[in-house]
Protein backbone atom coordinates (compact mmCIF):
# COMPACT_ATOMS: atom_id res chain seq x y z
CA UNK A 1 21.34 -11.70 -2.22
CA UNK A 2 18.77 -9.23 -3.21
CA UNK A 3 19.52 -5.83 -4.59
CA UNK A 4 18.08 -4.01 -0.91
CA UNK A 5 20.23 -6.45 1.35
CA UNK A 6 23.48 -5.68 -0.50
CA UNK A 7 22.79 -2.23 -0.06
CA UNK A 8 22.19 -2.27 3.26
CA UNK A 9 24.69 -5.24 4.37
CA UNK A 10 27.75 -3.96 5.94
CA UNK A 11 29.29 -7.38 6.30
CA UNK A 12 28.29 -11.14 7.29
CA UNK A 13 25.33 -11.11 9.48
CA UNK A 14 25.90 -6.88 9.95
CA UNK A 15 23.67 -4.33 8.44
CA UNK A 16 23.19 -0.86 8.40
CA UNK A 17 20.22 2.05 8.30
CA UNK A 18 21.87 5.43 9.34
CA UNK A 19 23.91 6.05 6.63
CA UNK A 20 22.07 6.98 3.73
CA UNK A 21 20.33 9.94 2.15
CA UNK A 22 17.61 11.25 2.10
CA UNK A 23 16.64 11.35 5.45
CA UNK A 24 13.53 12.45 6.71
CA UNK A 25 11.69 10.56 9.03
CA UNK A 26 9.45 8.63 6.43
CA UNK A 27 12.22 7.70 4.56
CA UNK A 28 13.33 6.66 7.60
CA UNK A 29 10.61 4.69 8.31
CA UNK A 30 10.56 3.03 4.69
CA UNK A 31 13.90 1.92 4.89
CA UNK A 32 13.79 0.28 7.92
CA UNK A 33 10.81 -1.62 6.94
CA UNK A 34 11.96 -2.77 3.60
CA UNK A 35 15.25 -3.79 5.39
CA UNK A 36 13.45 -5.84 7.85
CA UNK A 37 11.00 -7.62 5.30
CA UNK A 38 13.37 -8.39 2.62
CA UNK A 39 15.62 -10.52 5.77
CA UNK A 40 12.46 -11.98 6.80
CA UNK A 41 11.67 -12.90 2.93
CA UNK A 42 15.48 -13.99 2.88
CA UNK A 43 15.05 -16.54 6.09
CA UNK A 44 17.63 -14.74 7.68
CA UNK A 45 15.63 -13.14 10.41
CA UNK A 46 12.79 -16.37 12.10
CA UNK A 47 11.07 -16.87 14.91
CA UNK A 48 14.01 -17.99 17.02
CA UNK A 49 16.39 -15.45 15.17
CA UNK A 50 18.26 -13.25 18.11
CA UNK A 51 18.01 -9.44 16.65
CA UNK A 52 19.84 -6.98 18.06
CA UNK A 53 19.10 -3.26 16.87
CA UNK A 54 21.35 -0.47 18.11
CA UNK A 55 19.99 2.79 18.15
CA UNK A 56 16.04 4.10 18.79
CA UNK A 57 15.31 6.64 16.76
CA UNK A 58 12.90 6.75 13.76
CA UNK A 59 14.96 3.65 11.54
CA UNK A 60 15.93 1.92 14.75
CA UNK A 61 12.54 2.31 16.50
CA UNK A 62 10.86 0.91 13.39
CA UNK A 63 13.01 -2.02 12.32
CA UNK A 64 12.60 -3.55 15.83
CA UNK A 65 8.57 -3.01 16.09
CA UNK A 66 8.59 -4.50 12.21
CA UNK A 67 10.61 -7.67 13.62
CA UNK A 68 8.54 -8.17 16.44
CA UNK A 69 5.30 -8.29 14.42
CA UNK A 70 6.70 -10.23 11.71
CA UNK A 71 7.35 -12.78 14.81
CA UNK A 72 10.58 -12.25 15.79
CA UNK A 73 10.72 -13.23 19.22
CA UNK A 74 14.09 -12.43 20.52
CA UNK A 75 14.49 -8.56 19.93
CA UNK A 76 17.07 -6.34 21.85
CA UNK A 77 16.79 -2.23 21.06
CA UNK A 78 19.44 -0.22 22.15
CA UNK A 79 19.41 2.80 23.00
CA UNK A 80 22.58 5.14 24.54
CA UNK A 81 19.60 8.14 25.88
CA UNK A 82 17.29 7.55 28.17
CA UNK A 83 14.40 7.78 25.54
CA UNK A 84 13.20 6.84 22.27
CA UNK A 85 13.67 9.38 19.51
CA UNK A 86 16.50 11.35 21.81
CA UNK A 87 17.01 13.66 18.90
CA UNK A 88 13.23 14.52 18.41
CA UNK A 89 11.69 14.21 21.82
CA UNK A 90 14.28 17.46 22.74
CA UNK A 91 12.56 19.81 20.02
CA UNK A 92 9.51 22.02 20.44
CA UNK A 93 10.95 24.40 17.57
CA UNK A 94 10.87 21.72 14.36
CA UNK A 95 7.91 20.69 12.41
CA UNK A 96 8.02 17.40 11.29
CA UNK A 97 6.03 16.25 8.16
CA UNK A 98 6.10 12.84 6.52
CA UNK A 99 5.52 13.64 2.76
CA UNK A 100 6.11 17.65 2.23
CA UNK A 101 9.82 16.88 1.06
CA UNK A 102 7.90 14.98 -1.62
CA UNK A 103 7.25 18.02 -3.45
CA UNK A 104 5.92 18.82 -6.13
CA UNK A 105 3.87 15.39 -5.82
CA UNK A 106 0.80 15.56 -5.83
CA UNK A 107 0.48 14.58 -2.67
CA UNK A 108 3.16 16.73 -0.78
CA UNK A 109 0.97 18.64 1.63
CA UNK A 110 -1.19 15.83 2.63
CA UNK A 111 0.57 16.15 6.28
CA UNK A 112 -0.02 12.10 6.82
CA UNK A 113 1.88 9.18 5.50
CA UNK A 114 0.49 6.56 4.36
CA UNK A 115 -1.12 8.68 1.47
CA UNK A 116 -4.47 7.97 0.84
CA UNK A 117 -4.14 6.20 -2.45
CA UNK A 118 -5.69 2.67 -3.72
CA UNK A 119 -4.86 0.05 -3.96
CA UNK A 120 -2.54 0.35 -0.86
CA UNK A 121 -1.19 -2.70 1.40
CA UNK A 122 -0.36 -2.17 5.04
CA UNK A 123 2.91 -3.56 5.84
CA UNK A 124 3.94 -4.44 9.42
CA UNK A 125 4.93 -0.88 9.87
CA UNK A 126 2.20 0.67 8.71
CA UNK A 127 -0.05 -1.44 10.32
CA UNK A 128 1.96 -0.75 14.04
CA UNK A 129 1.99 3.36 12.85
CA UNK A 130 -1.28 3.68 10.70
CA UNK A 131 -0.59 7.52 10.18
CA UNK A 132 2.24 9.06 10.46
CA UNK A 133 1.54 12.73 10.78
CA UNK A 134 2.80 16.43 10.77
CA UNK A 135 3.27 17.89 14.08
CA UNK A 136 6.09 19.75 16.18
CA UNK A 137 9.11 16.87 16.61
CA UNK A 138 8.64 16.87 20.51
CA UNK A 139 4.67 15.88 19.19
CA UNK A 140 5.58 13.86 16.77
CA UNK A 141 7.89 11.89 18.48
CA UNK A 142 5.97 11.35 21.59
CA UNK A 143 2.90 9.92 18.96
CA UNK A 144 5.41 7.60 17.11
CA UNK A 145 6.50 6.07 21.05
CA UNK A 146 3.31 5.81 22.09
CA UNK A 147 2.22 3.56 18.72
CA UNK A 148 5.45 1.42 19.75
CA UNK A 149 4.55 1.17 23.25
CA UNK A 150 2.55 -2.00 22.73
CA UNK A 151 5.36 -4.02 21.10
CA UNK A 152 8.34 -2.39 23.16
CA UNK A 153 8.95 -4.49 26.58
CA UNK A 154 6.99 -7.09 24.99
CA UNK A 155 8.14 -8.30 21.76
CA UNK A 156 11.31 -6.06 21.87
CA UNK A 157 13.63 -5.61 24.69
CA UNK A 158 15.06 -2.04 25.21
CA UNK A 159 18.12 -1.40 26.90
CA UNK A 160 18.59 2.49 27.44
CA UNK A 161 21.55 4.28 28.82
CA UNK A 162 23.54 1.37 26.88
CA UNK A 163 26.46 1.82 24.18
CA UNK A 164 27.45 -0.58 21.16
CA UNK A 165 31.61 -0.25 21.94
CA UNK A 166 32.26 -2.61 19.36
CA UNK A 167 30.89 -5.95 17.70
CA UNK A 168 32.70 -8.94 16.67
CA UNK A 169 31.55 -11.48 13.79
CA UNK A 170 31.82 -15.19 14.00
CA UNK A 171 30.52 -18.23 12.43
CA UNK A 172 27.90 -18.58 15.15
CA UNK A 173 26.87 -15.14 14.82
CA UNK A 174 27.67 -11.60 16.39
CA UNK A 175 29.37 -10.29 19.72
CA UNK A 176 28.03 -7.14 20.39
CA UNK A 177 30.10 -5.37 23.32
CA UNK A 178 27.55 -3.31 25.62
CA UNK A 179 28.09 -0.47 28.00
CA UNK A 180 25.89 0.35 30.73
CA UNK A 181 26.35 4.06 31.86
CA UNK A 182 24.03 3.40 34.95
CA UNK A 183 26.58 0.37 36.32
CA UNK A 184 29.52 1.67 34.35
CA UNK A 185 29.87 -1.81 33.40
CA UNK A 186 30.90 -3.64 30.01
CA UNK A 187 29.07 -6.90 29.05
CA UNK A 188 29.10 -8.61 25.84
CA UNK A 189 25.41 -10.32 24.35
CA UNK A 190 24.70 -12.64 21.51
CA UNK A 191 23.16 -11.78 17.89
CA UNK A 192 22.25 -13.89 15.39
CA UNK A 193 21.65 -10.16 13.37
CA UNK A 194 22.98 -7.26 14.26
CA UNK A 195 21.33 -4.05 12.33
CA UNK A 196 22.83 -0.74 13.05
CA UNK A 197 20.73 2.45 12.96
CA UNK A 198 22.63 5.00 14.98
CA UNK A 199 22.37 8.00 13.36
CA UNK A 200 23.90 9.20 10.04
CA UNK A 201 27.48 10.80 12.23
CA UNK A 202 28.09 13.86 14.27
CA UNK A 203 26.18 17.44 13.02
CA UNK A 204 29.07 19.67 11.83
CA UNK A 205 27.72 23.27 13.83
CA UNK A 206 31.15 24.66 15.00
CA UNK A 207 33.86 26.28 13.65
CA UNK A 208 37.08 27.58 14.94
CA UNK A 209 37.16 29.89 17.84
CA UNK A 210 39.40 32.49 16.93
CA UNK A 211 39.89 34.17 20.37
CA UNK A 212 40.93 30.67 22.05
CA UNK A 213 43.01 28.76 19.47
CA UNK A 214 42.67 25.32 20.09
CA UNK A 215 38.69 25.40 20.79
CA UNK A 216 35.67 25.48 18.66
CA UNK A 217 32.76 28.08 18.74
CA UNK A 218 29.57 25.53 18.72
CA UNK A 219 26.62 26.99 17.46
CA UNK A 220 22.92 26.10 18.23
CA UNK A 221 22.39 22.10 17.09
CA UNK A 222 19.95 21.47 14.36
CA UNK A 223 17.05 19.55 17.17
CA UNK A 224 17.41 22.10 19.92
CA UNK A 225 14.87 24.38 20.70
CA UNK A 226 15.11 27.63 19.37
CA UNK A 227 13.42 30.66 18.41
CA UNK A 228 14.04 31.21 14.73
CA UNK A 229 10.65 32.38 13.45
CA UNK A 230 9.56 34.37 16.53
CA UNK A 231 9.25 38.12 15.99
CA UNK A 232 12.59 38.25 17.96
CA UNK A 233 14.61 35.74 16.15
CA UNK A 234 15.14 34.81 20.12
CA UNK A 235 17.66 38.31 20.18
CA UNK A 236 17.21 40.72 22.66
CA UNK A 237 19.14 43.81 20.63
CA UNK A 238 19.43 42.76 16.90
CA UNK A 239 22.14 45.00 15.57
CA UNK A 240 24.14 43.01 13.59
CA UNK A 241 22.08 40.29 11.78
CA UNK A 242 22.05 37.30 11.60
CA UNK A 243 24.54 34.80 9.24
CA UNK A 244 23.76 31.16 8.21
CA UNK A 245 26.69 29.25 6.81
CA UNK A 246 25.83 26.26 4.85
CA UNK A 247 24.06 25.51 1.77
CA UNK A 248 22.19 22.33 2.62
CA UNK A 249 18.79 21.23 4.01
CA UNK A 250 19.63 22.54 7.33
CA UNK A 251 21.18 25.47 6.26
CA UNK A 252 17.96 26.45 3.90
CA UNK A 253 15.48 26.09 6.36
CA UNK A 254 16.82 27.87 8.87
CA UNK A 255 17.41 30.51 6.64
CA UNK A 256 14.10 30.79 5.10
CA UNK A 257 12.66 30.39 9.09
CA UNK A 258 14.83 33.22 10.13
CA UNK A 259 14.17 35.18 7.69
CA UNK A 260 10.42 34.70 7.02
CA UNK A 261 9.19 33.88 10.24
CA UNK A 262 7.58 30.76 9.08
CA UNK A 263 7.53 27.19 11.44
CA UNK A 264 8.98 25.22 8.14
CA UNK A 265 10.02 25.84 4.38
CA UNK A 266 6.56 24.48 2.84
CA UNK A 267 4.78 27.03 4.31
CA UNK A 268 6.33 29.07 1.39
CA UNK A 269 5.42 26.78 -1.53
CA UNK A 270 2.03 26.30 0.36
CA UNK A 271 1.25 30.28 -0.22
CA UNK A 272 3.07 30.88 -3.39
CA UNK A 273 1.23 27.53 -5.05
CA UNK A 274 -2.47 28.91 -3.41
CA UNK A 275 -1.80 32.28 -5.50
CA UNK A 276 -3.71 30.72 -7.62
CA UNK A 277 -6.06 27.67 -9.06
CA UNK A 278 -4.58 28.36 -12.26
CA UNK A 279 -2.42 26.04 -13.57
CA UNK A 280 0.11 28.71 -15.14
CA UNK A 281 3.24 28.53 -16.98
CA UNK A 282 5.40 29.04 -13.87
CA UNK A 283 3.28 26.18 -12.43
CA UNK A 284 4.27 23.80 -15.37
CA UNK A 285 8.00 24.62 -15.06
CA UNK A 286 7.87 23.68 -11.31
CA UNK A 287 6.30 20.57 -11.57
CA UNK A 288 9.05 19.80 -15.04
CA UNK A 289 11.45 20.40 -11.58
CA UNK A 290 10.98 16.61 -11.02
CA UNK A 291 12.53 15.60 -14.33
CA UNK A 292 16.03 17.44 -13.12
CA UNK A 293 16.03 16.52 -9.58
CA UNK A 294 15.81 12.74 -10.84
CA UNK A 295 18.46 13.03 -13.33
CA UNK A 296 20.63 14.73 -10.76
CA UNK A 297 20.34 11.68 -8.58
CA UNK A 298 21.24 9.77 -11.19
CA UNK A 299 23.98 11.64 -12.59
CA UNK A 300 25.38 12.00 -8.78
CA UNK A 301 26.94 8.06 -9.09
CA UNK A 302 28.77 9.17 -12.14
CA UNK A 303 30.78 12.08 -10.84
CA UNK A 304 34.02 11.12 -9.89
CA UNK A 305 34.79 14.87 -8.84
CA UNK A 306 34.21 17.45 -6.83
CA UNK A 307 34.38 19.70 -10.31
CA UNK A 308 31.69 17.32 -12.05
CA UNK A 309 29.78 17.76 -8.92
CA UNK A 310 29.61 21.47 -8.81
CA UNK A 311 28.85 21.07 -12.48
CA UNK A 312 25.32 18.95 -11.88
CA UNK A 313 24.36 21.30 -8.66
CA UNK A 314 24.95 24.55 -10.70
CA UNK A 315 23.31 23.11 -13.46
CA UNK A 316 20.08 22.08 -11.08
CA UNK A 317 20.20 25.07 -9.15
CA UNK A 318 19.84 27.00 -12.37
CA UNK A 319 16.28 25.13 -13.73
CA UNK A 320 15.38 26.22 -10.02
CA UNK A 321 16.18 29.76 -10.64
CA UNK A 322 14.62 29.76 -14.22
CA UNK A 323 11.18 28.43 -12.49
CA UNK A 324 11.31 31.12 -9.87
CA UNK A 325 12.11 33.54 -12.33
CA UNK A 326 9.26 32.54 -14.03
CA UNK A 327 6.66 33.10 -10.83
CA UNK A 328 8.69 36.77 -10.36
CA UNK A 329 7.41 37.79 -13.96
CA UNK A 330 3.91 36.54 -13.50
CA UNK A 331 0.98 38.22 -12.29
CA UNK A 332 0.58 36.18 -9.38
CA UNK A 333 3.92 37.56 -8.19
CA UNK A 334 1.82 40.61 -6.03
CA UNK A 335 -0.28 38.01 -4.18
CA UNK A 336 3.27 36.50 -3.07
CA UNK A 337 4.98 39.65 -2.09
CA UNK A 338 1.73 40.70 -0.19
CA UNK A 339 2.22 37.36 1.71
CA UNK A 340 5.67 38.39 2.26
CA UNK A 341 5.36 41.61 3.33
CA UNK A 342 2.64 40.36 5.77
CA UNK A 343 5.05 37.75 7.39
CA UNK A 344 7.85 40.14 7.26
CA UNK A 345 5.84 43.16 9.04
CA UNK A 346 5.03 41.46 11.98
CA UNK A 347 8.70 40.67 12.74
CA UNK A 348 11.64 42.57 14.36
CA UNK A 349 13.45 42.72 11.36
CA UNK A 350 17.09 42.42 11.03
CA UNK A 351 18.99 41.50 7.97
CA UNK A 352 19.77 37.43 7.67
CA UNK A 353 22.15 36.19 5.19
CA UNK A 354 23.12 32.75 3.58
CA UNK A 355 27.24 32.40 3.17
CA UNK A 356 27.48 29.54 0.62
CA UNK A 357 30.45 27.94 0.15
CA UNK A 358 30.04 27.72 -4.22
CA UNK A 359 27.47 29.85 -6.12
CA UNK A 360 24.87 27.35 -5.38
CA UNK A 361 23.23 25.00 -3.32
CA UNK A 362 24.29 21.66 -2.40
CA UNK A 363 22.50 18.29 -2.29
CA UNK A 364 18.92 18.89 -0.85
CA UNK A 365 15.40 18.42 -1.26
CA UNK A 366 13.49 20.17 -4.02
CA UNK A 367 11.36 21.88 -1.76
CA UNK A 368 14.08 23.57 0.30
CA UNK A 369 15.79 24.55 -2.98
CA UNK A 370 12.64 25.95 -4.56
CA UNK A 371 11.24 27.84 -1.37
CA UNK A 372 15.17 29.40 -0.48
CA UNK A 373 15.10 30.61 -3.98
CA UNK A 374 11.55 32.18 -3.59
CA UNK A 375 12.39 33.79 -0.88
CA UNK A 376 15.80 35.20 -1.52
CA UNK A 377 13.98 36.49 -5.01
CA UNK A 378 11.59 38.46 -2.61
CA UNK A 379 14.34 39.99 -0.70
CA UNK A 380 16.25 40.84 -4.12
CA UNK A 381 13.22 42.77 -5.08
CA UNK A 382 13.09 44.60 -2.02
CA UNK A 383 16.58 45.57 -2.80
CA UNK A 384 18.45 43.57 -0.21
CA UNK A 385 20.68 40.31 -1.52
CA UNK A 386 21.04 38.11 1.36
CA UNK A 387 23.47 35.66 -0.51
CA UNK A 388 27.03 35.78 0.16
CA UNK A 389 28.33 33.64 -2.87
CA UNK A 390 31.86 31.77 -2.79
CA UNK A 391 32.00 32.65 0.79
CA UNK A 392 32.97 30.15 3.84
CA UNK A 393 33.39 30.82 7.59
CA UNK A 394 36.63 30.29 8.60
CA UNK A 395 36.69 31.12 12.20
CA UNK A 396 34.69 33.77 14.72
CA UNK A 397 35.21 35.63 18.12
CA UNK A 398 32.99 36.51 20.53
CA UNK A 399 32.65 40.23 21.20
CA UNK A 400 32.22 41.57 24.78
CA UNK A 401 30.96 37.98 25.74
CA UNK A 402 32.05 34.45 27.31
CA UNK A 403 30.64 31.62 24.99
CA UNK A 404 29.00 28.59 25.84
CA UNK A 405 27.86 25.43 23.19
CA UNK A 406 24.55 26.83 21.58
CA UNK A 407 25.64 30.66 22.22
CA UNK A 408 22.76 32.83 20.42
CA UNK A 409 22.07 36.06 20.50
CA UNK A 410 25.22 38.00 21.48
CA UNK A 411 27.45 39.55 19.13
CA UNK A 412 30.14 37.86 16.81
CA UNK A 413 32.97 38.35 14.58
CA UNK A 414 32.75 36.51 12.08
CA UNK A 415 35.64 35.87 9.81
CA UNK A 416 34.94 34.73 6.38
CA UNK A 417 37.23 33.48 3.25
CA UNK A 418 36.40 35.13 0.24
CA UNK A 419 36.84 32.90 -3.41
CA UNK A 420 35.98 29.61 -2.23
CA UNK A 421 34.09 26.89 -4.54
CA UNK A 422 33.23 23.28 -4.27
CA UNK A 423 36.52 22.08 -4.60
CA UNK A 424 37.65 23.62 -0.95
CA UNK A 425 37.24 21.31 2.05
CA UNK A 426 37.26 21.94 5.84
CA UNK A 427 41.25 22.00 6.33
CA UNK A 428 41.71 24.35 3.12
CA UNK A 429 39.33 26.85 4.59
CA UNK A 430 40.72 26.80 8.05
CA UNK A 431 44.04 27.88 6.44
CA UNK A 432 42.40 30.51 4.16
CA UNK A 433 44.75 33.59 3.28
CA UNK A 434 44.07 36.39 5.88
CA UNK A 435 44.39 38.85 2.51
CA UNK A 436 41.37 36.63 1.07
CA UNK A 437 39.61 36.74 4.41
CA UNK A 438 37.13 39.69 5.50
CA UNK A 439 35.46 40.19 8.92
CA UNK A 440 31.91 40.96 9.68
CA UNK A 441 29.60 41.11 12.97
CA UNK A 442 26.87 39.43 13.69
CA UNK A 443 24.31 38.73 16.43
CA UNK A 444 23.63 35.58 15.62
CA UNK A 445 25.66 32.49 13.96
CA UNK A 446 23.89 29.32 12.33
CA UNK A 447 26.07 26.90 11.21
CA UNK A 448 25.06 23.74 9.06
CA UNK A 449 27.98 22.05 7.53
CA UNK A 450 26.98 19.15 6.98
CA UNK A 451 27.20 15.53 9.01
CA UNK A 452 30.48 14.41 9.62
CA UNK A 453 31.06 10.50 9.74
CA UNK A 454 29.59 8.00 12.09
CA UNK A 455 32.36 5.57 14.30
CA UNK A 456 32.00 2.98 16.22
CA UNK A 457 35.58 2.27 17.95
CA UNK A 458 38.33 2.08 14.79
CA UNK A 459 35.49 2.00 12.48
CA UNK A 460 34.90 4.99 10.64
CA UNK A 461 31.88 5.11 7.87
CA UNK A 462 31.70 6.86 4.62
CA UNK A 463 29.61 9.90 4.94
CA UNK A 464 25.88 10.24 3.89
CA UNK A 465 25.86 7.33 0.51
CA UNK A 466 22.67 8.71 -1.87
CA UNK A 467 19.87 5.92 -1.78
CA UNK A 468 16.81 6.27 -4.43
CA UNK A 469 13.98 4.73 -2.15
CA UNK A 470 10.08 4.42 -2.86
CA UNK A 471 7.33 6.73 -1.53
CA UNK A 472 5.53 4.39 -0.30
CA UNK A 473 5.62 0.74 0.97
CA UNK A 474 4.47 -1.66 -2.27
């Protein structure tokens, strides 16, 4: 068995897309795609092979379309929403871009995917999606749907409003147990291959509701709409602030969007990098950034602790700093601030701060690292540190206010454990020490903890496993 199919094989005849990082929606899209060719190279998917792929988002979407054109015959997509790409199709707030996480490549703000680079072979994907490109998610995923269209109901069967309960593996192949939540019925069906690309787990946005032990405050999920960069923030009376607990992808961008005012975190690099033609020294020491955010990756399989963890992030976090540190001492610094203080004049301003759980970031992209750091070094210079180091939410309380799931813009009391580091989880947090635990209000709450683990029935998966995939299809 090849290298990719052992990755990706869960057990006999079982494989699996949604649990891996990173995640954007090309990698997405290139890991379905080498999944689906390497089983085709393999034998193990044919003409007559029945493929079964359960879930229809980016991964599922595009292993089923790649099937079908490599002449599948007999695929079944299904999907539990009544749509394809539930998550995205919901979202007029996110911009989506297929390469921008790729910075600093040279390519990174080409908005379009496949890059334009020769010689390049069309796979089955590519040739079903020629161009993937940048556009608000509700956009985007309408596009990517519409490219499918001619293969879905043709070459691949989609069931919506159906669940995977449960499969079973036999010698003859896989019983996949279905539920319809139109008929409220349960049926079994038949799979030579089952692949499973539902999602990487459940978004972690809640904490404990203080006021109502027992229940859980749920902030505003990652794909709903939302306001973030409007002058507003989306709140009426901003008194208070705003707080965003986390310290990952989702947690940076939304910081940098609430703070800045800017649709996504490139926009950031995009000015700061246009400063100039030049390339300076500052420039040189952000493009070196590649060298420690591969040997991060590769030192991440070799920690076999939380400690040894916090040890590589800090130690990445700080040739981050030392480049941005760099762009603050160089001339072009002025044109940056000037495109800061023009973003930041047109907005409502108040404060927004990051509460990170350690005195760094955690695993992210490079550009989300670099652009937080640029922007938290602009509002350092305008005298206000929005960085609340070694600090995790514990709990909050609404004030003067009934909550519902996604509550936003009303006031909060926020309740936050002071000395925390890497080595705290979820349950030691929750039982901080109320004499290590301060209080603070806030008008707004964003919390991105993370993704916790996908189930299926008894079946509980490891969280988000760290893949080292390809830019591009070979």
């Amino acid at each position: 068995m090849s290298r990719a199919l052992a990755d990706f094989r869960l057990e006999d005849r079982v494989y699996r897309l949604g649990q891996f990082s990173p995640v954007s929606i090309r990698d997405q899209v290139v890991r379905a795609t080498y999944l689906v060719e390497h089983l085709v190279a393999t034998s193990e998917l044919a003409k007559s092979t029945r493929l079964v792929v359960i879930g229809a988002g980016a991964a599922g979407l595009t292993a089923a379309v790649a099937a079908a054109r490599l002449g599948v015959q007999h695929v079944t997509l299904v999907e539990r929403a009544g749509t394809v790409m539930p998550l995205q199709s919901r979202s007029q707030s996110r911009w989506l871009d297929p390469v921008q996480y790729d910075w600093p490549a040279s390519h990174w703000r080409e908005q379009a995917w496949p890059i334009d680079e020769n010689p390049r072979r069309f796979t089955a994907v590519a040739a079903t999606f020629p161009v993937l490109r940048a556009a608000v998610a509700e956009d985007w995923a309408s596009n990517f749907e519409s490219r499918a269209s001619p293969v879905l109901g043709k070459g691949v069967t989609v069931l919506f409003h159906t669940e995977a309960l449960a499969w079973t593996v036999a010698p003859t192949g896989v019983v996949i147990d279905l539920h319809d939540a139109k008929t409220a019925t349960t049926s079994p069906i038949d799979a030579d291959v089952l692949i499973l690309a539902a999602g990487f787990g459940t978004e972690d946005s809640a904490v404990p509701d203080a006021s109502n032990p027992g229940t859980k405050f749920r902030g505003v999920d990652f794909w709903a709409d939302d306001q973030f960069e409007s002058a507003t923030m989306g709140i009426a009376t901003n008194r208070h602030g705003v707080l965003v607990s986390g310290s990952g992808d989702g947690a940076l961008q939304d910081f940098v969007r609430l703070s800045v005012g800017v649709r996504a975190v490139g926009d950031v690099l995009d000015a700061v990098w246009n400063s100039t033609t030049a390339l300076t020294p500052w420039k040189e020491q952000m493009l070196g950034l590649w060298h420690w955010e591969d040997h991060a990756v590769r030192a991440r399989g070799f920690s076999p602790s939380p400690l040894d963890e916090c040890i590589l992030l800090r130690r990445l976090h700080t040739r981050h700093h030392e480049a941005v540190e760099a762009l603050f001492g160089s001339p072009q610094w002025q044109a940056v601030q000037r495109w800061f203080d023009a973003k930041i004049s047109r907005r409502n301003f108040g404060s927004v701060q990051l509460a990170l759980r350690c005195d760094h970031f955690h695993w992210c992209y490079a550009l989300n690292r670099t652009g937080a750091l640029i922007a938290i070094k602009y509002f350092q210079s305008k005298g206000f540190d929005p960085i609340l180091a070694n600090v995790a939410l514990k709990s909050t309380a609404p004030l003067a206010h009934s909550c519902s799931a996604g509550c936003w813009g009303h006031a909060h009391e926020a309740h936050l454990a002071q000395g925390v580091t890497c080595a705290d989880d979820a349950s030691a947090i929750h039982a901080w020490p109320a004499a290590q635990t301060t209080s603070g209000q806030y008008d707004g709450l964003v919390i991105r903890h993370g993704i916790d683990p996908l189930t299926y029935g008894p079946r509980t998966f490891d969280r988000l496993k760290p893949q080292i995939i390809p830019f591009h299809l070979p």
